[in-house]
N, C-alpha and C. Protein backbone atom coordinates (compact mmCIF):
# COMPACT_ATOMS: atom_id res chain seq x y z
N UNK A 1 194.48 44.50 13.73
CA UNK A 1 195.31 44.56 14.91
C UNK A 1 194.81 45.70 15.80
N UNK A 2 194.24 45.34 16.94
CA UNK A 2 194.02 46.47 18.33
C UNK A 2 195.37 47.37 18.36
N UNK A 3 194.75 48.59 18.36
CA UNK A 3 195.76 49.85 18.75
C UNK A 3 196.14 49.98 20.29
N UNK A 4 197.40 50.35 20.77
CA UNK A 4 197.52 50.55 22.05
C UNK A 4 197.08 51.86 22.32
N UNK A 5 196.54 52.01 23.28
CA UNK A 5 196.35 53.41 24.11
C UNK A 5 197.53 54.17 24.42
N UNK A 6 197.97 55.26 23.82
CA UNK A 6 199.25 56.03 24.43
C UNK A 6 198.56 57.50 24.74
N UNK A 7 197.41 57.54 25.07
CA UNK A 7 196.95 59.20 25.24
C UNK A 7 198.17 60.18 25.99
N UNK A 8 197.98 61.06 25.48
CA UNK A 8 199.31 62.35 25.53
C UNK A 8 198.63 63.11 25.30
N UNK A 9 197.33 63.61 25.27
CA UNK A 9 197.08 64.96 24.86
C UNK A 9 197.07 65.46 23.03
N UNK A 10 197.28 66.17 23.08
CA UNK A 10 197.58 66.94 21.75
C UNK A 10 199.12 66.90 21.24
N UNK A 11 199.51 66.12 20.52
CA UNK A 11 201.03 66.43 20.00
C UNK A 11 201.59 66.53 18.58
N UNK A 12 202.19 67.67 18.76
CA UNK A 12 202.40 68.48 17.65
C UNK A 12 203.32 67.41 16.41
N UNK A 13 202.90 67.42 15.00
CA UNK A 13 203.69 67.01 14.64
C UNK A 13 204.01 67.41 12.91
N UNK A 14 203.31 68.99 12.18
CA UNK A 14 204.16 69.80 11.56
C UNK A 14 203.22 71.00 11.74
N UNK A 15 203.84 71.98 11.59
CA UNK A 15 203.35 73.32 11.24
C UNK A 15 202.48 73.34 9.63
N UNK A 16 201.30 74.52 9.35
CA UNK A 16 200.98 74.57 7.96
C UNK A 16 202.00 75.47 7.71
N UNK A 17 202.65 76.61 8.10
CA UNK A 17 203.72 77.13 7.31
C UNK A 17 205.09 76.43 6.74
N UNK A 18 205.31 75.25 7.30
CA UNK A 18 205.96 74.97 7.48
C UNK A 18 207.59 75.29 7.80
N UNK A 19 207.06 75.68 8.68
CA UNK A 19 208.19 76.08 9.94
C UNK A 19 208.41 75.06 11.11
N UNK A 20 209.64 75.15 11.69
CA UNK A 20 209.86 74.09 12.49
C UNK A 20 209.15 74.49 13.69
N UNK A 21 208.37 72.97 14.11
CA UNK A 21 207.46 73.46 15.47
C UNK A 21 208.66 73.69 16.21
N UNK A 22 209.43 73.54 16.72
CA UNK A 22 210.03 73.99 17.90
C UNK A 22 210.70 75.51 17.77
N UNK A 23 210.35 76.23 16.55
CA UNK A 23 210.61 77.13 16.31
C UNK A 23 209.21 78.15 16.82
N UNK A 24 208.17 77.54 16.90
CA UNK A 24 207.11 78.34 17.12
C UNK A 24 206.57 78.08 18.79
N UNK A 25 207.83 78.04 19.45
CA UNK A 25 207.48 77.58 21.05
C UNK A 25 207.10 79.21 21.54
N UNK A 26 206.04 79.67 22.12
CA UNK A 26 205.80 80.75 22.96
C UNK A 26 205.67 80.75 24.53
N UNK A 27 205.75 81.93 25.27
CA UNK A 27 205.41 81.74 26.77
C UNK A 27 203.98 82.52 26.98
N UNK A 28 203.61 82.12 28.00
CA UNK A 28 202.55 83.04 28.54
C UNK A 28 202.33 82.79 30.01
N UNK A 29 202.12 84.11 30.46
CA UNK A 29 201.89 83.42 32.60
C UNK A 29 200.55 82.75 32.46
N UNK A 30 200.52 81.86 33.84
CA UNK A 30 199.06 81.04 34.38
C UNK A 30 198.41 81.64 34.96
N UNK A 31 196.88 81.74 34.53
CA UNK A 31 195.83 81.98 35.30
C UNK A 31 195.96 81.36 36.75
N UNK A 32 195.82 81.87 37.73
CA UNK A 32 195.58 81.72 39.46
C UNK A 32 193.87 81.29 39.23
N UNK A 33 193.66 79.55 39.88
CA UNK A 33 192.18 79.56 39.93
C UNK A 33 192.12 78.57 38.65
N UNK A 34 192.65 78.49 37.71
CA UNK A 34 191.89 77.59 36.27
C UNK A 34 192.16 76.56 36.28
N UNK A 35 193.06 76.03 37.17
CA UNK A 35 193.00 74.22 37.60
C UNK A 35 194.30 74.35 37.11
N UNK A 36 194.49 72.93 36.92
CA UNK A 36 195.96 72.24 36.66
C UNK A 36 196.17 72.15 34.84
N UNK A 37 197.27 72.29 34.65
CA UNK A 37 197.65 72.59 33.33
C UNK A 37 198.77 70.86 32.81
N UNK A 38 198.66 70.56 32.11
CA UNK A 38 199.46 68.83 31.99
C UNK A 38 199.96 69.48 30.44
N UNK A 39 201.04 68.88 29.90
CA UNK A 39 202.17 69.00 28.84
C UNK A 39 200.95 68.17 27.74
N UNK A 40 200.92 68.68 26.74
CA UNK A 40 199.40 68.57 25.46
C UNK A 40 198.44 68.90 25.82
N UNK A 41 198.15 69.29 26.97
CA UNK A 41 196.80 70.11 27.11
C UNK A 41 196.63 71.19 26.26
N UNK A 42 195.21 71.39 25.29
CA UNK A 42 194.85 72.87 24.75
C UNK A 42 194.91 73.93 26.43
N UNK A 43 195.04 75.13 25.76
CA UNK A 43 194.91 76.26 26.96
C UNK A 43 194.01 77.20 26.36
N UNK A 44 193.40 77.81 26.94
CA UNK A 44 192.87 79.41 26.51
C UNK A 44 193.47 80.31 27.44
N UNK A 45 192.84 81.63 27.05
CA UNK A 45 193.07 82.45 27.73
C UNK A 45 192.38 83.57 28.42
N UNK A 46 192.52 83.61 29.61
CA UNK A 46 191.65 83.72 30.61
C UNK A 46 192.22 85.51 31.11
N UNK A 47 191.93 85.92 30.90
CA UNK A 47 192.29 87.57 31.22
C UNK A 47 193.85 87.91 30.59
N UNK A 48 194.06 87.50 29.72
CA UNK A 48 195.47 87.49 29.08
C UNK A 48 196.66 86.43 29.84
N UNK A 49 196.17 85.60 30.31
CA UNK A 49 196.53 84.13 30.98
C UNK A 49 196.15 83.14 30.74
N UNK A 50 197.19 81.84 30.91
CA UNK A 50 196.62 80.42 30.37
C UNK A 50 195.82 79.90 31.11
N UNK A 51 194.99 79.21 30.89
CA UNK A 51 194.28 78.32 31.84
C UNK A 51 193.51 77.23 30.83
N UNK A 52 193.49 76.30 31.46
CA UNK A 52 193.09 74.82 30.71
C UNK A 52 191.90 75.07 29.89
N UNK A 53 191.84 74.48 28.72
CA UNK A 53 190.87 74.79 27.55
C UNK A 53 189.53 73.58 27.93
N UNK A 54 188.21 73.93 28.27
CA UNK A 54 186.70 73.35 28.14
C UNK A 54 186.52 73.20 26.69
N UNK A 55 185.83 72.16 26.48
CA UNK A 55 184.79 72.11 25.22
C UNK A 55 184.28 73.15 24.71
N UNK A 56 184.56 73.71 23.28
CA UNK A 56 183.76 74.80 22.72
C UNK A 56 184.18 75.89 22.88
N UNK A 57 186.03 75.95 23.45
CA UNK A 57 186.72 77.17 23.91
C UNK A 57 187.31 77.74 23.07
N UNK A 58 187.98 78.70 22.74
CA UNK A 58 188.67 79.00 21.84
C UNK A 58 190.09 79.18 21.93
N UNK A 59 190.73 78.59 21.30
CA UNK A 59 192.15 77.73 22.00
C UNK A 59 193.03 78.52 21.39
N UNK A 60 194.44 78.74 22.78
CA UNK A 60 195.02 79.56 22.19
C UNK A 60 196.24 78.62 21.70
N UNK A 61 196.39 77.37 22.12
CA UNK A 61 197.94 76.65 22.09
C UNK A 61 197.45 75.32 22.47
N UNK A 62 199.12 74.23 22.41
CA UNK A 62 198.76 73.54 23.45
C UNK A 62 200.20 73.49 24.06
N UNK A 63 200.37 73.49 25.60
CA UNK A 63 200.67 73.33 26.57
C UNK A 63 202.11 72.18 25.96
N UNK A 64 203.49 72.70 26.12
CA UNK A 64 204.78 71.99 25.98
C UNK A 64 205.31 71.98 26.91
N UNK A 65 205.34 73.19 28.34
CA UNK A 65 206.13 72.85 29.02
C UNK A 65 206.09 74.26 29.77
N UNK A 66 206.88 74.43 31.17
CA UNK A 66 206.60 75.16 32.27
C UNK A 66 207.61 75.96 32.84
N UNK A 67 207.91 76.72 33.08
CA UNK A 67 208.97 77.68 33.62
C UNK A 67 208.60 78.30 34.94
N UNK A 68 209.64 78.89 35.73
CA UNK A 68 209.37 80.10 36.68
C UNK A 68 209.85 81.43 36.59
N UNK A 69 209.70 82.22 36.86
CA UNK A 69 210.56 83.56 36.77
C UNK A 69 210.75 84.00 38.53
N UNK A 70 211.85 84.68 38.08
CA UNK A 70 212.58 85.22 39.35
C UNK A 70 212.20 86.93 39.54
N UNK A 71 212.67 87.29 40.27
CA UNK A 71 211.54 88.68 40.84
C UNK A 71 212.12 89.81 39.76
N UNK A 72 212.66 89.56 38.83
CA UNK A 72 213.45 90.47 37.45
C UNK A 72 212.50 89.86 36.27
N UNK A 73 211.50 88.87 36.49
CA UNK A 73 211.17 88.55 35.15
C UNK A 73 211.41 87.60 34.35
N UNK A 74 212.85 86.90 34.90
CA UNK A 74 213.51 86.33 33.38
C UNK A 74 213.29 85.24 33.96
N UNK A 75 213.18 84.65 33.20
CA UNK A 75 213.05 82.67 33.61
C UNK A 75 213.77 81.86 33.91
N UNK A 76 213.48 81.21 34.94
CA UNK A 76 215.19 80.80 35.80
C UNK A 76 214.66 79.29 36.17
N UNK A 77 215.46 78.75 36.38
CA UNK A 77 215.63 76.90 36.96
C UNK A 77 214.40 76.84 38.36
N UNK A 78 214.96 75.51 38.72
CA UNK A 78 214.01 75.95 40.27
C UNK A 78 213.33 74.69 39.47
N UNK A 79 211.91 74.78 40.47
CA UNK A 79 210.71 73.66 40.73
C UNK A 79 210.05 73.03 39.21
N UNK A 80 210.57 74.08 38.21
CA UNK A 80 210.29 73.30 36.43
C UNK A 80 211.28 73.82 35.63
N UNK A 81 211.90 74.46 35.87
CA UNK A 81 213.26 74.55 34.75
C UNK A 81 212.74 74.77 33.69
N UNK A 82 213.57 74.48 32.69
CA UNK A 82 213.13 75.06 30.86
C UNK A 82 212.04 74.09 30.57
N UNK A 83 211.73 74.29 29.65
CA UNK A 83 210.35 73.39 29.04
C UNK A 83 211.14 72.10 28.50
N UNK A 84 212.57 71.99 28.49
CA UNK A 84 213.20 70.71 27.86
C UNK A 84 214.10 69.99 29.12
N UNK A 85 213.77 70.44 30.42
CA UNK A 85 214.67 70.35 31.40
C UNK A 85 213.95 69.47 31.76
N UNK A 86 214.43 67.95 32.66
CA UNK A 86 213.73 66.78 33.12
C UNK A 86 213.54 67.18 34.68
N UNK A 87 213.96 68.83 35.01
CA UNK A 87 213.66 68.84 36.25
C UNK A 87 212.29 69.28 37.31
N UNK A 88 212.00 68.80 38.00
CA UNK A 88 211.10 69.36 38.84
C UNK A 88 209.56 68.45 38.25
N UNK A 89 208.57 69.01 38.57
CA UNK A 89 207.36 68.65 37.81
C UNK A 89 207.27 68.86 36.74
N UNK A 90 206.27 67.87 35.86
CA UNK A 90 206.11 69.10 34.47
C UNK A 90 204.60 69.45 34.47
N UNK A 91 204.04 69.66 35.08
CA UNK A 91 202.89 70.34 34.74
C UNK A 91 202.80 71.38 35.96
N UNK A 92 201.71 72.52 35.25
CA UNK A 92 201.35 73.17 36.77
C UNK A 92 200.15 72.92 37.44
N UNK A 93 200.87 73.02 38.45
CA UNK A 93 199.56 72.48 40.07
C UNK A 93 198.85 74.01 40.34
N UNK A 94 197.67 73.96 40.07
CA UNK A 94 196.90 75.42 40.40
C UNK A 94 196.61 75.21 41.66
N UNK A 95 196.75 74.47 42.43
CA UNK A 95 196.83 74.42 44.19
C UNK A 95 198.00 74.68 44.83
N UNK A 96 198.93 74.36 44.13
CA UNK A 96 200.06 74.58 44.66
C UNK A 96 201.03 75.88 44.05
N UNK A 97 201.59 75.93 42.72
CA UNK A 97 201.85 76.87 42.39
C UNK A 97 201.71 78.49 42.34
N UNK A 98 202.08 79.46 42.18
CA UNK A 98 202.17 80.51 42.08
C UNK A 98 201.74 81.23 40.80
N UNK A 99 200.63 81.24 40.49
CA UNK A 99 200.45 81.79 38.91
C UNK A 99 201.27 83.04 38.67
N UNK A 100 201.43 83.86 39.47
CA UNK A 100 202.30 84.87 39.42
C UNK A 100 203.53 85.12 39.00
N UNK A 101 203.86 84.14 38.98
CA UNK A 101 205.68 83.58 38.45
C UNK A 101 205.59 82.11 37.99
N UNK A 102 204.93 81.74 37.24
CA UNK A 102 205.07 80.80 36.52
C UNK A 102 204.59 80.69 34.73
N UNK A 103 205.34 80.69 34.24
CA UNK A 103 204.74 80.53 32.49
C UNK A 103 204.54 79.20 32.07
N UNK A 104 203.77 79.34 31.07
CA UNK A 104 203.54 78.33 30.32
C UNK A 104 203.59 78.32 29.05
N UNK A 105 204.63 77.47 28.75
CA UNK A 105 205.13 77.52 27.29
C UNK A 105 204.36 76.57 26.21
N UNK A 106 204.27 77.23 25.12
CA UNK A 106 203.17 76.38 24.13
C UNK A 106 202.78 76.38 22.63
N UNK A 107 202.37 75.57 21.99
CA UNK A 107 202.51 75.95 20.51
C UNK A 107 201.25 76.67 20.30
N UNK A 108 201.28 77.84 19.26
CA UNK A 108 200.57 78.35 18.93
C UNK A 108 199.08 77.45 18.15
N UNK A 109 198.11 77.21 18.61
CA UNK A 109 196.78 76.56 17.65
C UNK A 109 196.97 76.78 16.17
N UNK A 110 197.16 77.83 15.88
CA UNK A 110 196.39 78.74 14.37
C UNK A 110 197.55 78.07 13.73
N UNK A 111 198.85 77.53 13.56
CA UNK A 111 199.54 77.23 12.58
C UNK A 111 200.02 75.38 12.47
N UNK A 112 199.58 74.37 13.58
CA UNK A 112 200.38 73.44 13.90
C UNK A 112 199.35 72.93 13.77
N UNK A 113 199.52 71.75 13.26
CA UNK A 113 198.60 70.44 12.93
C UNK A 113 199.40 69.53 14.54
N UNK A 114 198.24 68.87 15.63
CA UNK A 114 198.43 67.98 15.63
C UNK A 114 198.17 66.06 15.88
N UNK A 115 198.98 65.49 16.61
CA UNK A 115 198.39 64.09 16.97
C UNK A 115 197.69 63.88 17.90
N UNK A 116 196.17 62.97 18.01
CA UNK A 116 195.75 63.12 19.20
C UNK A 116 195.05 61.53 18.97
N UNK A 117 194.27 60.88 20.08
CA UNK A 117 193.89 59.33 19.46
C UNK A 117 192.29 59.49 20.35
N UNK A 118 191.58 58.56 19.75
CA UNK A 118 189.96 58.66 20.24
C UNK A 118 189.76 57.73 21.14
N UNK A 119 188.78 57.99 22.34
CA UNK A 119 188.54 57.05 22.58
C UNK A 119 187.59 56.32 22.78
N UNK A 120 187.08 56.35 21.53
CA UNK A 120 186.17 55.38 21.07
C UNK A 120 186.51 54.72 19.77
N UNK A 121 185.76 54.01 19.45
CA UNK A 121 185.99 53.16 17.82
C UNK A 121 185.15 54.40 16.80
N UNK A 122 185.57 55.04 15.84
CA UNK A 122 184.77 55.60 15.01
C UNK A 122 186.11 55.27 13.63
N UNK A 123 185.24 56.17 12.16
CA UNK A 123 185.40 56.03 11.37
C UNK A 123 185.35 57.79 10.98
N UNK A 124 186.38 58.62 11.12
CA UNK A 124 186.42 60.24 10.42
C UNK A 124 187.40 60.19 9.52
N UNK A 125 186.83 61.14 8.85
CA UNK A 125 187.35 61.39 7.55
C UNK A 125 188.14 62.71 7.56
N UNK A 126 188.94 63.32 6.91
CA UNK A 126 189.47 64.54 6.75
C UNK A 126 188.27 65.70 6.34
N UNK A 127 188.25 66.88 7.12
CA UNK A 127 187.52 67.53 7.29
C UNK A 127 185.99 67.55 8.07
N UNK A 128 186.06 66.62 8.80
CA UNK A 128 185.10 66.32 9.68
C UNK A 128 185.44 66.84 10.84
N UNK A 129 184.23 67.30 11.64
CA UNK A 129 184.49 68.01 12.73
C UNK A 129 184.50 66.98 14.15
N UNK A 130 185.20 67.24 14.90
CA UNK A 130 185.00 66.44 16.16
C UNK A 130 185.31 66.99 17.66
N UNK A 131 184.60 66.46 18.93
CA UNK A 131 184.79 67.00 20.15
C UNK A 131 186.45 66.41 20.64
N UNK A 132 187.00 67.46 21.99
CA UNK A 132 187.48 66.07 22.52
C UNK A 132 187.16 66.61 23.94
N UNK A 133 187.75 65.71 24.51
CA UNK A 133 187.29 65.08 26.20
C UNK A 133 188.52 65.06 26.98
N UNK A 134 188.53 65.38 28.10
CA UNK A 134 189.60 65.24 28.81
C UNK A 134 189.19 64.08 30.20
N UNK A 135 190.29 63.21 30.31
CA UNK A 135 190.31 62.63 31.19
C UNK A 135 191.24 62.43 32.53
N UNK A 136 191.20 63.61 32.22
CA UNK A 136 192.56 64.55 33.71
C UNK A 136 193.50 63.82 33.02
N UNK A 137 194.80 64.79 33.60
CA UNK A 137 196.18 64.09 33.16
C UNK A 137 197.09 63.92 34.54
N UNK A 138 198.12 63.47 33.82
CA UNK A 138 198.86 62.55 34.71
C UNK A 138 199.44 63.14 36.03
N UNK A 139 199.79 63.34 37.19
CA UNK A 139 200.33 64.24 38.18
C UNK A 139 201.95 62.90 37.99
N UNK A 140 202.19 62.29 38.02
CA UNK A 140 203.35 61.13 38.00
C UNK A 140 203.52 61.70 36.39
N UNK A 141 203.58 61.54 35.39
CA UNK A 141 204.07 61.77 34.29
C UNK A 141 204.08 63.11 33.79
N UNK A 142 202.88 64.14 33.87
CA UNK A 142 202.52 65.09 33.52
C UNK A 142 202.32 65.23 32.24
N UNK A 143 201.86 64.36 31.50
CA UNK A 143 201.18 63.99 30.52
C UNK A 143 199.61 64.16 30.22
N UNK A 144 198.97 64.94 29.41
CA UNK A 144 197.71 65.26 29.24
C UNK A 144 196.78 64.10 29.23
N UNK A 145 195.43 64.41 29.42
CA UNK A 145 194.65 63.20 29.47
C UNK A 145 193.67 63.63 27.99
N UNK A 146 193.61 64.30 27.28
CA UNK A 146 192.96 64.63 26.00
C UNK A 146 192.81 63.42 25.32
N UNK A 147 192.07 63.47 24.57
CA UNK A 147 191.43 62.25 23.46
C UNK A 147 190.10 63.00 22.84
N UNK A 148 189.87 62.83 21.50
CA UNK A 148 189.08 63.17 20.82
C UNK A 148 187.77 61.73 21.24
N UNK A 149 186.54 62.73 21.53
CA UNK A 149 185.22 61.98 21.50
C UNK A 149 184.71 61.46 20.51
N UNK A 150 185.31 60.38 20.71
CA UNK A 150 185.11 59.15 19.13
C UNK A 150 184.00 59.15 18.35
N UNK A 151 182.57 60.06 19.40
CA UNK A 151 181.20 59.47 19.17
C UNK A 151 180.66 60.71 19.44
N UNK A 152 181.14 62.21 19.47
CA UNK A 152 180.50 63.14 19.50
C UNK A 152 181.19 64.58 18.62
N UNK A 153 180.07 65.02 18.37
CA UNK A 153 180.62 66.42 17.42
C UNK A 153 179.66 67.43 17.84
N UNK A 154 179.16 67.72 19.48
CA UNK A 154 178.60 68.91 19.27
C UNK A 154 179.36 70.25 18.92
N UNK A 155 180.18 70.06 19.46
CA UNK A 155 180.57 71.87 19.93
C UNK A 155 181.80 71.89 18.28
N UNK A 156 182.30 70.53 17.66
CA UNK A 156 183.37 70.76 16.93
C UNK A 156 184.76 71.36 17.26
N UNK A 157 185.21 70.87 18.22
CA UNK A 157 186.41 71.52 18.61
C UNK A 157 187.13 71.16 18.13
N UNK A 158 187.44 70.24 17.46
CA UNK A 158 188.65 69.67 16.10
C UNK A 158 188.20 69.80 14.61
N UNK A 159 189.17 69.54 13.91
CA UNK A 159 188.79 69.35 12.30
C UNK A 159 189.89 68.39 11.95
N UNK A 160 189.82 66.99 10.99
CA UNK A 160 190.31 65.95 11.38
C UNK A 160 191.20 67.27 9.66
N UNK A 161 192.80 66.80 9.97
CA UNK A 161 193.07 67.03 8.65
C UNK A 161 193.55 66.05 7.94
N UNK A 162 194.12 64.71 8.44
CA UNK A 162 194.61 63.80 7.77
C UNK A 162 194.69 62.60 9.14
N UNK A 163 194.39 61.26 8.75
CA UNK A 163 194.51 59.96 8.63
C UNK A 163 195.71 59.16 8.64
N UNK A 164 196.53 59.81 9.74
CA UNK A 164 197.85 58.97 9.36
C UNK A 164 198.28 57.64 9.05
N UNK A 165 198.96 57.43 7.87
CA UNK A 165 199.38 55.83 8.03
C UNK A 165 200.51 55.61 8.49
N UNK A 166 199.96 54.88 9.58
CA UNK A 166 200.96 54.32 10.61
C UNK A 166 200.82 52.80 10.33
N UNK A 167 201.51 52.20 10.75
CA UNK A 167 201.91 50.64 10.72
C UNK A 167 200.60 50.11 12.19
N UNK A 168 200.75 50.99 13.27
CA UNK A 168 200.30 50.59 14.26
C UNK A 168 199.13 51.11 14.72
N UNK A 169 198.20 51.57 13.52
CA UNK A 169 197.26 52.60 13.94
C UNK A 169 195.94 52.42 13.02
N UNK A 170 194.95 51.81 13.52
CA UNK A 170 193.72 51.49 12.57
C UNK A 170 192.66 52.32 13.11
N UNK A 171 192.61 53.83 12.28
CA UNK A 171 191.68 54.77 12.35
C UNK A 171 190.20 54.50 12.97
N UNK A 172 190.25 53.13 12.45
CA UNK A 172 188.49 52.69 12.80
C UNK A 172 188.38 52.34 14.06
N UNK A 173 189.18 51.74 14.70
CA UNK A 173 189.27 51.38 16.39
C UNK A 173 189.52 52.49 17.17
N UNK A 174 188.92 51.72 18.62
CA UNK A 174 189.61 52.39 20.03
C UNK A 174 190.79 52.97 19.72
N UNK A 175 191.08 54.05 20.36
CA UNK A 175 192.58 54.47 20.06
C UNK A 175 193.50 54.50 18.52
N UNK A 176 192.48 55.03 18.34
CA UNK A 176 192.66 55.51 16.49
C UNK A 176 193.74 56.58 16.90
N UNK A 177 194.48 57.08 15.64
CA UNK A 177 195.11 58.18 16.04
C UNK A 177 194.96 59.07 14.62
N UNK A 178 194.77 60.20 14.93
CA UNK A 178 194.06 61.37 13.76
C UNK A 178 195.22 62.79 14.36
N UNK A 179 195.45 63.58 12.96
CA UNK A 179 195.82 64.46 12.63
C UNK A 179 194.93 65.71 12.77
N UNK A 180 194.84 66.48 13.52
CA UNK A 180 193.81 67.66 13.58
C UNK A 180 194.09 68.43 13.91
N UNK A 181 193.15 69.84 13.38
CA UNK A 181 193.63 71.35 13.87
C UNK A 181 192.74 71.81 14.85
N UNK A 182 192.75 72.52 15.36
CA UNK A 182 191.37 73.40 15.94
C UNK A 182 190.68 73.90 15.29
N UNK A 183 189.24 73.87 15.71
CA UNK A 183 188.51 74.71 15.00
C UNK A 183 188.04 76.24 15.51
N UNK A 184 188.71 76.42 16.82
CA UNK A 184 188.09 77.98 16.63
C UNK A 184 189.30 78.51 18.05
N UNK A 185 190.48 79.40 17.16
CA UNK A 185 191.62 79.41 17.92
C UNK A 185 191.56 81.08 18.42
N UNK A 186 192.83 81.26 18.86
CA UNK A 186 193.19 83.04 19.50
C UNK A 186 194.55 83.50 19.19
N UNK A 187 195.18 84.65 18.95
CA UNK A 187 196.47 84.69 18.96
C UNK A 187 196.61 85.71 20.02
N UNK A 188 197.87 85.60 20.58
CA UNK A 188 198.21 86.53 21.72
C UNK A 188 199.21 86.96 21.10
N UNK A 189 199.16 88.38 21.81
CA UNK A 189 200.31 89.33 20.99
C UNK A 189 201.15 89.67 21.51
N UNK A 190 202.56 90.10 21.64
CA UNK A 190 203.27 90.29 22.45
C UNK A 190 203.40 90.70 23.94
């Protein structure tokens, strides 16, 4: 049975400590200049700021959701509201936005396994290394455009950890869907 295409980016679906991912939600402000940021996008960090993660980067998170702050700091409603709020956009526009007052909220890399689908037909195994590719994300949904490069492993920016069995999901096809960590992450400190 052909898999459907649902690309989303990177999505989280347990911690190795096992701790609840929504327990390990962090903020960090946006880089001014690093493009547009979409909800499962990996991020790095760019002078102690997020900005969208390249091939071969060293990843600090991925990208859940967007806030603003008000001229005190604290994070207030407005043009993205909480990271669970259906209001405003959900991603940030680096043309439009304010990196200056805007965060970006996100799961930490180093502890969260998660879902992501290829798009190509391959055959990986757990512990195999793999690229992925971005194919811009959504400005109407704000949904990441990520997918693992079905057919390439230079740089290794994933490590497959498990093969989910799903009812609706045949690893070997287009739009496989695989369990993976990063392979080469960052932690930011308070």
């Amino acid at each position: 049975m052909a898999n459907t295409s649902r690309v989303n980016g990177f999505r989280a679906v347990k911690s190795f400590s096992g701790a609840p991912v929504s327990s390990l939600v962090r903020r960090v402000g946006c880089a001014d200049g690093g493009g547009d940021i979409f909800i499962g996008d990996p991020i790095i960090l760019s002078s102690g700021l997020a900005a969208p993660a390249a091939t071969n980067g060293v990843i600090l998170g991925v990208a859940v959701g967007f806030g603003k702050a008000n001229s005190m700091t604290d994070v207030v409603g407005g043009a993205y509201g909480d990271p669970a709020s259906p209001d405003g956009p959900n991603f940030y526009d680096d043309s439009v936005d304010v990196a200056a007052d805007t965060y970006c909220y996100y799961l930490p890399a180093d502890d969260v396994i998660f879902e992501i689908e290829t798009d190509a037909a391959d055959t990986l195994v757990p512990g195999e290394g793999i690229d992925f590719v971005d194919a811009g994300g959504s400005e109407t949904t704000g949904m990441s455009g990520f997918s693992l490069n079905g057919t390439t492993a230079t740089n290794t920016d994933c490590i497959v950890v498990e093969v989910p069995q799903l009812v609706d999901n045949d690893p070997t096809l287009i739009y496989g869907r695989y369990w993976v960590k990063f392979f080469d992450t960052v932690h930011k400190g308070a």
